[in-house]
Protein backbone atom coordinates (compact mmCIF):
# COMPACT_ATOMS: atom_id res chain seq x y z
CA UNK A 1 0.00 0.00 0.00
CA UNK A 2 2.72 2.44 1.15
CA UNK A 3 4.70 1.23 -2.26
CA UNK A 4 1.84 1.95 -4.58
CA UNK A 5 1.72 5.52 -3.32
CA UNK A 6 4.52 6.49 -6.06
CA UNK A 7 1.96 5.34 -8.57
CA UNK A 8 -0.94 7.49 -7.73
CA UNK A 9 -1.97 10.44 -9.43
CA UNK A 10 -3.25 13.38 -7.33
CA UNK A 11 -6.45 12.78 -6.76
CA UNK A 12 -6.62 9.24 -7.94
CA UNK A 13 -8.80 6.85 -5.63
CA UNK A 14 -7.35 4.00 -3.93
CA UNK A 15 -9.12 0.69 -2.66
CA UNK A 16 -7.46 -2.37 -0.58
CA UNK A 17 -8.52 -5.38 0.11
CA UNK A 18 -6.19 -6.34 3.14
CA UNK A 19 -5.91 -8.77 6.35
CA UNK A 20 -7.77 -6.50 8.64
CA UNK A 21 -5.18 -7.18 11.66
CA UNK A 22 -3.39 -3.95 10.70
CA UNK A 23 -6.45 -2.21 12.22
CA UNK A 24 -5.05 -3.72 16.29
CA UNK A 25 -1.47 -4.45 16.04
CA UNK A 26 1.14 -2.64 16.87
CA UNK A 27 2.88 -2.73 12.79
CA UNK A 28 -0.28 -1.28 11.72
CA UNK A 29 0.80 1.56 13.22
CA UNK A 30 2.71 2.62 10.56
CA UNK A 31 -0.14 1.95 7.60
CA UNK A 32 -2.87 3.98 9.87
CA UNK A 33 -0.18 7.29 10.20
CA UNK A 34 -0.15 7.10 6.49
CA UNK A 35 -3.83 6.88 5.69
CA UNK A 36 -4.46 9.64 8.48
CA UNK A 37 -1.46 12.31 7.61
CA UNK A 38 -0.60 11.24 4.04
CA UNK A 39 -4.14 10.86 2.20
CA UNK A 40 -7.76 10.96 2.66
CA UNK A 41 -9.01 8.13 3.90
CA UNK A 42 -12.86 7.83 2.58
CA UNK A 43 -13.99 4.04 4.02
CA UNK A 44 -12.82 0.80 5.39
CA UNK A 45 -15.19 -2.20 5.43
CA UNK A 46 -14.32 -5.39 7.64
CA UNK A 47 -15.75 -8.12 6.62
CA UNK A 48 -17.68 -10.81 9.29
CA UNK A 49 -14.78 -12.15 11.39
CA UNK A 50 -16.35 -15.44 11.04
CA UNK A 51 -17.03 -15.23 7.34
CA UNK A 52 -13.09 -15.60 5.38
CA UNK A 53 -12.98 -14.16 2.17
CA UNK A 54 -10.33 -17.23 1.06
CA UNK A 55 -11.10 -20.43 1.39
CA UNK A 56 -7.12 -21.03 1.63
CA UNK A 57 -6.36 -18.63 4.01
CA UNK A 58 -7.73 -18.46 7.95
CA UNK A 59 -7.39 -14.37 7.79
CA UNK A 60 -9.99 -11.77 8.73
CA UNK A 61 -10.46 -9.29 5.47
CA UNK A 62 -11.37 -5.31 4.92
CA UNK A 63 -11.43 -3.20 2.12
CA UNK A 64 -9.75 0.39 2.56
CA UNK A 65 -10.38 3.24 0.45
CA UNK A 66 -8.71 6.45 0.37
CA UNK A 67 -7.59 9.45 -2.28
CA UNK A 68 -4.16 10.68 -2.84
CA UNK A 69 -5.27 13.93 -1.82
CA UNK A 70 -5.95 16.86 0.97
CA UNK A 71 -6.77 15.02 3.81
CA UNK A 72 -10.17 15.92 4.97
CA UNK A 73 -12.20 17.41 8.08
CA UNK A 74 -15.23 15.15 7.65
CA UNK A 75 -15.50 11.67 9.04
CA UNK A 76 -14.60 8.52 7.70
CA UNK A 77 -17.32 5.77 6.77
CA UNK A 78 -16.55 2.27 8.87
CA UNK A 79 -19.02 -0.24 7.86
CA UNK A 80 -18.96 -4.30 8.43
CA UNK A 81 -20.99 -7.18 7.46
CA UNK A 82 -20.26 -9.73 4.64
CA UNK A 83 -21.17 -7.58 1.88
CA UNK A 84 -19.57 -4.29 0.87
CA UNK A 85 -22.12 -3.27 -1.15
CA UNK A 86 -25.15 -4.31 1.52
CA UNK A 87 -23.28 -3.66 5.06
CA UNK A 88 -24.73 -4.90 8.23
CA UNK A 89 -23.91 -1.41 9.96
CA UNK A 90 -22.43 2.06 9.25
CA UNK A 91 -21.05 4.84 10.94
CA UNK A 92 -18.97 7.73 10.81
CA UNK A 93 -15.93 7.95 12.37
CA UNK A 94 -14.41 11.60 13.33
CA UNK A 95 -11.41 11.88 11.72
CA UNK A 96 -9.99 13.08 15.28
CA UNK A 97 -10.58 9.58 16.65
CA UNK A 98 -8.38 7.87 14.38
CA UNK A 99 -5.49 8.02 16.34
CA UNK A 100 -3.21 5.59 14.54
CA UNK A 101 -1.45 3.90 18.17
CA UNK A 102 -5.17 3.32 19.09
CA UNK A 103 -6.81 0.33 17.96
CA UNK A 104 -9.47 1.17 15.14
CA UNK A 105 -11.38 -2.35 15.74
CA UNK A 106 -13.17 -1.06 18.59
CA UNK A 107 -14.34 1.73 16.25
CA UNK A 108 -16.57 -0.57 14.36
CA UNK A 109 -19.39 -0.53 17.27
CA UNK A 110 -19.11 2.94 18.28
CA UNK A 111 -17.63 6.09 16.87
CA UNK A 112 -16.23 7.22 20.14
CA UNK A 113 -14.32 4.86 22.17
CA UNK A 114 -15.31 5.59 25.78
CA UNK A 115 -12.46 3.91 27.26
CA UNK A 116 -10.32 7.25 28.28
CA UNK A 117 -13.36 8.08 30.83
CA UNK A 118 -13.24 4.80 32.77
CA UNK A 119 -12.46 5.37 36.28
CA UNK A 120 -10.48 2.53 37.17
CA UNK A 121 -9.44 -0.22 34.21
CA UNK A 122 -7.84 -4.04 34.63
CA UNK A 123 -4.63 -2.41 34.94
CA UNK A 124 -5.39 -0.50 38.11
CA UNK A 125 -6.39 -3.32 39.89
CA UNK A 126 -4.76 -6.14 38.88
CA UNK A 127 -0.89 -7.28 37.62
CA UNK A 128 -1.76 -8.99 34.71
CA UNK A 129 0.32 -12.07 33.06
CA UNK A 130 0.16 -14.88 30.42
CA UNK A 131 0.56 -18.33 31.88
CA UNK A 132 3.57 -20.72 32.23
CA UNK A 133 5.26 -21.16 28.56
CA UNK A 134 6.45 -24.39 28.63
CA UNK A 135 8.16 -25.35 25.31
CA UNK A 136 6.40 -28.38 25.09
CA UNK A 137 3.31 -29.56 26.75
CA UNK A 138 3.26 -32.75 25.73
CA UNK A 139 6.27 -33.23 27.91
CA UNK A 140 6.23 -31.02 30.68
CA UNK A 141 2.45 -31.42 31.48
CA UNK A 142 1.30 -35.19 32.37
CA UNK A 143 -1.43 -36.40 34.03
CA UNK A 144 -0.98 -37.10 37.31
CA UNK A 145 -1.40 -41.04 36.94
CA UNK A 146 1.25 -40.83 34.23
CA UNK A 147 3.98 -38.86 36.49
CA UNK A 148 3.89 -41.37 39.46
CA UNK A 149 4.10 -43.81 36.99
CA UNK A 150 7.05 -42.51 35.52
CA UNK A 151 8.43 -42.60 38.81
CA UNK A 152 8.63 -38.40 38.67
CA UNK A 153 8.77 -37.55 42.50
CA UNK A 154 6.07 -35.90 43.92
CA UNK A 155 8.47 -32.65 45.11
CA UNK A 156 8.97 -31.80 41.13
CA UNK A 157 5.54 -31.63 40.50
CA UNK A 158 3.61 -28.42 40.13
CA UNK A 159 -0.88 -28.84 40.32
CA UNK A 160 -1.75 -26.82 36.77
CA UNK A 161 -4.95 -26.49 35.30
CA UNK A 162 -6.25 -28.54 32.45
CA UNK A 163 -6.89 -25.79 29.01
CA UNK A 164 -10.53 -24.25 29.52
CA UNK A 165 -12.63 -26.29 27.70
CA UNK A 166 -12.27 -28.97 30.27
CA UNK A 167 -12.91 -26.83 32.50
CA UNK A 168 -16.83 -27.75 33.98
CA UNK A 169 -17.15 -24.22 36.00
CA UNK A 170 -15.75 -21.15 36.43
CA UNK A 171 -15.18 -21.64 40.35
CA UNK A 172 -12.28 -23.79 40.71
CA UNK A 173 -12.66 -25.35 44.30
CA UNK A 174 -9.43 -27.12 45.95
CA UNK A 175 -8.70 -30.40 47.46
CA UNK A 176 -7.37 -30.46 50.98
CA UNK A 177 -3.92 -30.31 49.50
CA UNK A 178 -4.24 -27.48 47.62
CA UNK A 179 -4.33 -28.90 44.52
CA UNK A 180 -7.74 -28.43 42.17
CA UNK A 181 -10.79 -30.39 42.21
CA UNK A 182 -11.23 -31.58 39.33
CA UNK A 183 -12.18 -34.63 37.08
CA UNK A 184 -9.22 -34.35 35.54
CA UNK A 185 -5.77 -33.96 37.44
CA UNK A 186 -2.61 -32.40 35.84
CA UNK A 187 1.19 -31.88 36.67
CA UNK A 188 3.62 -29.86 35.88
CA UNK A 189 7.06 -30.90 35.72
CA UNK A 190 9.77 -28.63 37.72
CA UNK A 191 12.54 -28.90 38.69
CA UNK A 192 15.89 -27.46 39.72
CA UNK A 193 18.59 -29.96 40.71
CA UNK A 194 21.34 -30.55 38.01
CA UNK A 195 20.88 -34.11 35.33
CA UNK A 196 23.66 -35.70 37.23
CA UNK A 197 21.95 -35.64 41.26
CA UNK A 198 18.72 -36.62 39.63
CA UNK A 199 20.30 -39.59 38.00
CA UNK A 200 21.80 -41.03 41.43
CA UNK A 201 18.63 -40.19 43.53
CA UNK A 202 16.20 -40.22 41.00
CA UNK A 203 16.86 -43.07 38.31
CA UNK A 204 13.54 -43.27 36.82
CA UNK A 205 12.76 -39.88 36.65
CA UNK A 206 16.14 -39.14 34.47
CA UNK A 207 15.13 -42.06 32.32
CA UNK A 208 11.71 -39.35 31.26
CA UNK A 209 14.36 -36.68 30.85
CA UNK A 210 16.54 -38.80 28.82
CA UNK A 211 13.42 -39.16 26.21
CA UNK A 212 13.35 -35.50 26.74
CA UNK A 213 16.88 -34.88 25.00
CA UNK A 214 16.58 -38.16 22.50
CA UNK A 215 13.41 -35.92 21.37
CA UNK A 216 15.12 -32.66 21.20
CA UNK A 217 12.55 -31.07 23.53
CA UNK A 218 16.00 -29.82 25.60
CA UNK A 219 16.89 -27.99 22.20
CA UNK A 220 13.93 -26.16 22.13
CA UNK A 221 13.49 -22.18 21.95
CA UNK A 222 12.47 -21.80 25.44
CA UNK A 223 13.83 -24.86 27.24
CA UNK A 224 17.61 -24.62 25.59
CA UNK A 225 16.86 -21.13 27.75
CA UNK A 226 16.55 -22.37 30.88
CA UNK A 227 18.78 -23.52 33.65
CA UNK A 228 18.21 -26.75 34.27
CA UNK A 229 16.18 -27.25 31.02
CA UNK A 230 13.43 -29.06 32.84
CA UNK A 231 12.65 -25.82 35.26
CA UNK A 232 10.01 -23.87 34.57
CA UNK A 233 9.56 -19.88 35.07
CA UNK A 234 7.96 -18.11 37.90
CA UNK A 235 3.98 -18.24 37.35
CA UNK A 236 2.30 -18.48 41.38
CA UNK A 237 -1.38 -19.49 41.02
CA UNK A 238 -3.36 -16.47 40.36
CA UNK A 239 -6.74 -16.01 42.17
CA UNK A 240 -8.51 -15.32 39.19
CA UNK A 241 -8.04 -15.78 35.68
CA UNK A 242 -9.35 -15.13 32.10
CA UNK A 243 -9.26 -17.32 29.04
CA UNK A 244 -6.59 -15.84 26.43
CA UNK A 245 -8.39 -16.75 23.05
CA UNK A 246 -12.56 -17.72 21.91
CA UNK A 247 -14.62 -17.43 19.63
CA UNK A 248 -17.90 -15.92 21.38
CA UNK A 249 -20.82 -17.40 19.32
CA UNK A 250 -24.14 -19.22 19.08
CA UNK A 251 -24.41 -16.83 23.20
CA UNK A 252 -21.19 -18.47 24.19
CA UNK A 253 -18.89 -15.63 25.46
CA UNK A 254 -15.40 -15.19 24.12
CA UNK A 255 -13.45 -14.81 27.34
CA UNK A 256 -14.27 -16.49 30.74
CA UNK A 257 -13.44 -15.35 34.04
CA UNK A 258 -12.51 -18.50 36.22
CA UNK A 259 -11.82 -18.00 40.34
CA UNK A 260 -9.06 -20.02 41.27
CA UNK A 261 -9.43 -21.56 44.76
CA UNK A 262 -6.68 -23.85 44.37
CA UNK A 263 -2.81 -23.75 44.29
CA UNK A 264 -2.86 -24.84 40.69
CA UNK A 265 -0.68 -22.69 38.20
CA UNK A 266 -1.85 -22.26 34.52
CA UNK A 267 -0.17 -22.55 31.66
CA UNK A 268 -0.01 -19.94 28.51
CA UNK A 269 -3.77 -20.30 27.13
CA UNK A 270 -4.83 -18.14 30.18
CA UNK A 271 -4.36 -14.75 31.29
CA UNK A 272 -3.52 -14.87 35.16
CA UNK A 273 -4.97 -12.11 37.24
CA UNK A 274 -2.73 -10.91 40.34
CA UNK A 275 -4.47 -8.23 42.89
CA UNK A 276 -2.08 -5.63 43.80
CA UNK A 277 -2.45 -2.36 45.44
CA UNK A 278 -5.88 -1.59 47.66
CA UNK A 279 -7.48 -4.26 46.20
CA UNK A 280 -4.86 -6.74 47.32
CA UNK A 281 -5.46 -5.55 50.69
CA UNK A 282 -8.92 -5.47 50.59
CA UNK A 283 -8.63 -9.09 49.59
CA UNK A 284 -5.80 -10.49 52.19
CA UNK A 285 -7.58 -13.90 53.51
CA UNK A 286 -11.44 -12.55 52.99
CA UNK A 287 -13.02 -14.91 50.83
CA UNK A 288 -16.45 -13.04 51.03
CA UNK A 289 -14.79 -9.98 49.54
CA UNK A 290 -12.67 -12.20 46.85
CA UNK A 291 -16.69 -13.73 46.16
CA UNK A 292 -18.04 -9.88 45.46
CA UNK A 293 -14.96 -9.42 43.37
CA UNK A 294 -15.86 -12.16 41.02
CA UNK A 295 -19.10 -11.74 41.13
CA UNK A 296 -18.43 -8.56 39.29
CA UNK A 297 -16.20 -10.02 36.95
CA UNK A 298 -19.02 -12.82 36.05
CA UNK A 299 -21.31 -10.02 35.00
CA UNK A 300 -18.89 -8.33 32.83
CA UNK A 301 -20.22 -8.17 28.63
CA UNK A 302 -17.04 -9.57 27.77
CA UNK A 303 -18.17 -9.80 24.04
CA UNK A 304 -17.59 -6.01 24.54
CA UNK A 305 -13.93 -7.01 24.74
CA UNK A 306 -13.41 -7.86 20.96
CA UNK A 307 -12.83 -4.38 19.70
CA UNK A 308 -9.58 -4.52 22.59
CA UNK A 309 -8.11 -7.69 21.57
CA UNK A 310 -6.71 -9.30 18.55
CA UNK A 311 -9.54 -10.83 15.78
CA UNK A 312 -9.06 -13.39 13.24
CA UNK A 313 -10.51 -15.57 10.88
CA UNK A 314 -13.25 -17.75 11.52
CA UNK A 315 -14.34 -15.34 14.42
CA UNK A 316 -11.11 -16.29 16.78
CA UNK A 317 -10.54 -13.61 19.54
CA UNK A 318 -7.84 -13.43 21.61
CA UNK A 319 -6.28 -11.06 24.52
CA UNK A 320 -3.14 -10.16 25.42
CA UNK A 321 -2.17 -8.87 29.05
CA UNK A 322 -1.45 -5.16 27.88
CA UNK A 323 -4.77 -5.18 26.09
CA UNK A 324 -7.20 -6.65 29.07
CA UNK A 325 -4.83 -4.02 31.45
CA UNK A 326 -6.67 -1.31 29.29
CA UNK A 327 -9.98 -2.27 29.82
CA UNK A 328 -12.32 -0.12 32.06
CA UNK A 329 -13.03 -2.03 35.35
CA UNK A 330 -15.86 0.24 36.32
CA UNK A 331 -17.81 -2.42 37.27
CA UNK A 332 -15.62 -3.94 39.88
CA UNK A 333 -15.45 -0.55 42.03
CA UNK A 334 -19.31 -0.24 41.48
CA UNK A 335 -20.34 -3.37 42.91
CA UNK A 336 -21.97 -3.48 45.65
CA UNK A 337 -19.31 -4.48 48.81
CA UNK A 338 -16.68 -2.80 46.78
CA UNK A 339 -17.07 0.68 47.02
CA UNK A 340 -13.12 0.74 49.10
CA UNK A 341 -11.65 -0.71 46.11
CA UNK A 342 -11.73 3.02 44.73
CA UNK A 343 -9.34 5.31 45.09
């Protein structure tokens, strides 16, 4: 697009179709200065995120349309659906919302983002990270009847939380141990003593790791990374929790909140959700406060979400930590039982 520019007469009219990612990542940046400072930008259709344009190709598409000319004061036409010439909505954009570091997604459903006026967002309240990155689930995660057979001891195993689908509530409760009650139990592999100790006082557990190395999962990007290769980063279990990715149809929301009673971890398909500040305080040991908290979060619209996180094809949403730290958590500090949370 910024290539063809050379080609353009003054005046001449432009049209795209294009991945419609650019519109929320961060290299779109550079594509949305240009169509705001550089040329008038006249309309940009997205397409359904769950209708692909290509049947080869899993990729959201848009059509942008601008003239290689004087950029103008009047708004700019966003319109979606899965025809361009029959749209399911349209609006007009001010031109003075299209700040190009924003993300223009959101735009779709309202003109205006209201986010700058939120009182208090996911940010505020919360220290927000993806979960464990292991290198290679397969290996690191087993079920727990498959690690004490492998003879793994117990000491070098981690409770973590099966992926959310198999997930049968949002309320994780926890065993007497700490670890989750679940139908399903799962174990994370970690460990810090050096190949040689764990060969002497651990035979049959450096027989796994041996498969580990004949199956170059010690080679791997993040593993090679690590010291041992079989330790795994810093990731405490988080009291709550939201799904990373969905696809939020037929009424099925595309992010879950999930209250984790338990000392499980969670690995990298879930957003982990650390108080900090007043409401970490607040929190401290009171479970009935921690209950308000996610009762709030439960009635959160998170299909109102989408315009903050990443789409793609086939109507796949997902959130990053930086993103869901720039949501408005208005809701949280207007429950009732939560008033102290502000300020």
């Amino acid at each position: 697009m910024l290539l063809a520019d050379s080609w353009l007469r003054d005046g001449a009219l432009s049209a795209w179709l294009v991945p419609s990612e650019f519109l929320d990542v961060n290299y779109g940046v550079g594509v949305k200065e240009y169509l705001t400072a550089k040329v008038n930008l006249l309309h940009i259709h997205r397409f359904r995120l769950d209708d692909v344009q290509f049947s080869d190709a899993l990729v959201s598409s848009a059509v942008v349309v601008f003239a290689k000319d004087t950029v103008s004061k009047g708004p700019v036409v966003f319109s979606q659906g899965s025809k361009l010439d029959c749209p399911d909505t349209v609006l007009e954009v001010p031109r003075k919302a299209l700040t190009p570091k924003i993300k223009w997604g959101r735009l779709f459903s309202t003109p205006r983002s209201s986010y700058n006026s939120a009182r208090v967002t996911f940010g505020d309240l919360f220290q927000i990270k993806r979960g464990l990155a292991t290198g290679d689930n397969k290996f690191f995660i087993l079920p727990c009847e498959r690690a004490w057979e492998l003879g793994i001891p117990k000491k070098f195993l981690r409770p973590i939380l099966p992926p959310p689908r198999r997930l049968p509530r949002e309320i994780i409760s926890a065993k007497p141990d700490g670890s989750p009650d679940l139908p399903e139990c799962f174990v994370l592999i970690d460990c810090k003593l050096p190949q040689d100790d764990i060969r002497v006082r651990y035979p049959r557990f450096w027989e796994y790791l041996q498969t580990g190395i004949k199956s170059q999962v010690s080679r791997g990007y993040l593993a090679s990374r690590r010291r041992p290769w079989y330790s795994q980063e810093n990731r405490p279990a988080a009291p709550f929790l939201c799904t990373y990715m969905g696809r939020g149809r037929n009424g099925v929301k595309p992010f879950r909140f999930l209250w984790n009673q338990s000392k499980a971890t969670a690995h990298n398909v879930y957003l982990l959700l650390y108080p900090k500040g007043k409401l970490k305080d607040i929190l401290a040991g009171n479970m009935d406060v921690t209950s308000k908290v996610f009762e709030a979060l439960q009635q959160i619209d998170t299909s109102s979400f989408i315009g903050s996180g990443r789409a793609y094809g086939g109507g796949l949403f997902k959130m990053e930590p930086r993103e869901l730290a720039a949501i408005p958590a208005d809701v949280l500090i207007e429950h009732p039982g939560l008033e102290a949370i502000d300020g």
